[in-house]
C-alpha atoms as a PDB file:
ATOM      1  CA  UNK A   1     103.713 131.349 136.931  1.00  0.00           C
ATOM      2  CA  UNK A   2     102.455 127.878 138.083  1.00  0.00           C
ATOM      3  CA  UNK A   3     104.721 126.132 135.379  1.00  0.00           C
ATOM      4  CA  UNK A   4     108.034 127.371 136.020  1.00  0.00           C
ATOM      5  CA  UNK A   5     108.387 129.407 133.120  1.00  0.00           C
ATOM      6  CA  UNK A   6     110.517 132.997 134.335  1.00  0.00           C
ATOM      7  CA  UNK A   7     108.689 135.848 133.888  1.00  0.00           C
ATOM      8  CA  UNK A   8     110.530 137.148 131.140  1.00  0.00           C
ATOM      9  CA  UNK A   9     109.730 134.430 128.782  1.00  0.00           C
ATOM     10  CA  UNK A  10     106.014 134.531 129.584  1.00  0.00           C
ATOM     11  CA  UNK A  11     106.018 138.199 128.767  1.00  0.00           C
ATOM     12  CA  UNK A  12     107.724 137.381 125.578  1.00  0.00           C
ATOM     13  CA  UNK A  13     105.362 134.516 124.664  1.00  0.00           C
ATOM     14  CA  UNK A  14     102.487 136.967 125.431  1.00  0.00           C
ATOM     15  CA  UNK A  15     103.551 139.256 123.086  1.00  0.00           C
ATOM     16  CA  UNK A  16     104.040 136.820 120.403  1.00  0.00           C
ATOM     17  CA  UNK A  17     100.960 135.431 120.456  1.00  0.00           C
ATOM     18  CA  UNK A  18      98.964 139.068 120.938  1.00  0.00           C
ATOM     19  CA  UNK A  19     101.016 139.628 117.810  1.00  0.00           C
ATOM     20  CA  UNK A  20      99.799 136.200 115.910  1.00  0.00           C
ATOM     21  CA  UNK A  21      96.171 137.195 116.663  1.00  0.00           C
ATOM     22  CA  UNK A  22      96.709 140.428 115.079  1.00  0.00           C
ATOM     23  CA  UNK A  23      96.126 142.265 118.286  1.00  0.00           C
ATOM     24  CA  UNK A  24      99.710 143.857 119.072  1.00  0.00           C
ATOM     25  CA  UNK A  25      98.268 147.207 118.675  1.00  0.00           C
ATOM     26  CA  UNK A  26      95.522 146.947 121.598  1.00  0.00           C
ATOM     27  CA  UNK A  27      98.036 145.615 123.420  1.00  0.00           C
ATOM     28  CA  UNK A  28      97.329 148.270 126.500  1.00  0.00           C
ATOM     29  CA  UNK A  29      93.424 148.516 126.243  1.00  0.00           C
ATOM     30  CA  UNK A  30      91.852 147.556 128.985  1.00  0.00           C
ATOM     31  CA  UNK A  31      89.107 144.233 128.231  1.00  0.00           C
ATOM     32  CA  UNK A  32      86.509 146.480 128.591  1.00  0.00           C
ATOM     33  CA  UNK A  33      87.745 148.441 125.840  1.00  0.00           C
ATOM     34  CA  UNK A  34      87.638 145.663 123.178  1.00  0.00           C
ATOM     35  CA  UNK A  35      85.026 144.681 120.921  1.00  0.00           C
ATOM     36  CA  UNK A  36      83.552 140.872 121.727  1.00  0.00           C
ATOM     37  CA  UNK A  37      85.645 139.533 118.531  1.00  0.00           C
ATOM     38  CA  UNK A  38      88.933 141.055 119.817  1.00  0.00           C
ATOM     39  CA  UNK A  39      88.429 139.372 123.173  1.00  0.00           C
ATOM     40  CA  UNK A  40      88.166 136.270 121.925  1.00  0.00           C
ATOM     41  CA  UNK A  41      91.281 136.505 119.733  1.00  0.00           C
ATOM     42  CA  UNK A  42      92.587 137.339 123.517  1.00  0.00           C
ATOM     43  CA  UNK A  43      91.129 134.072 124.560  1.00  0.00           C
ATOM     44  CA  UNK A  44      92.859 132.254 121.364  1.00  0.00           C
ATOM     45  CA  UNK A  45      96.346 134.501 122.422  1.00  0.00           C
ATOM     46  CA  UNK A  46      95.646 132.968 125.801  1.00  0.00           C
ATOM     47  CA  UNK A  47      95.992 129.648 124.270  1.00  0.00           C
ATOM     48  CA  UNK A  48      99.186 130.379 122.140  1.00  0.00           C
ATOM     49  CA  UNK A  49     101.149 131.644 124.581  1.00  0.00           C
ATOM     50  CA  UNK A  50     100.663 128.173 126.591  1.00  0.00           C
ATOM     51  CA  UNK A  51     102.306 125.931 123.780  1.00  0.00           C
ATOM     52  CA  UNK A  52     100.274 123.733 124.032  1.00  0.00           C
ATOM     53  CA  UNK A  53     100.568 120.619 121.617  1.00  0.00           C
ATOM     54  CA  UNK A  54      96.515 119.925 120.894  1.00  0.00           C
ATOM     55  CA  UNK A  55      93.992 122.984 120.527  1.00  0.00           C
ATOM     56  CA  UNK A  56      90.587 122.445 120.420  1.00  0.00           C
ATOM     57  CA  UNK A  57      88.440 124.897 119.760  1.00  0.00           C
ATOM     58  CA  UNK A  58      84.509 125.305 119.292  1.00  0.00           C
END
């Protein structure tokens, strides 16, 4: 939203990168309904979806 990018676009990036993390399938669940390793492949799908050039993670 704060970059410019149309909504449509983010959605689509969004679902790429749930897809990438292997996560396209729990797509609807709610955060409270993931496991602590799935929501931190949402953190990493986060991430993706930015584009960002450098990602450093720990």
């Amino acid at each position: 939203m704060y970059t410019g990018v149309p909504k449509a676009a983010r959605f689509e990036r969004s679902n790429d990168a749930v897809e990438k993390v292997g996560l396209g399938h729990r797509r609807d669940f709610l955060p409270n309904r993931l496991s602590g390793g799935k929501k931190q492949r949402v953190a990493v799908a986060r991430a993706l979806s930015r584009q960002l050039r450098l990602l450093l993670c720990k």
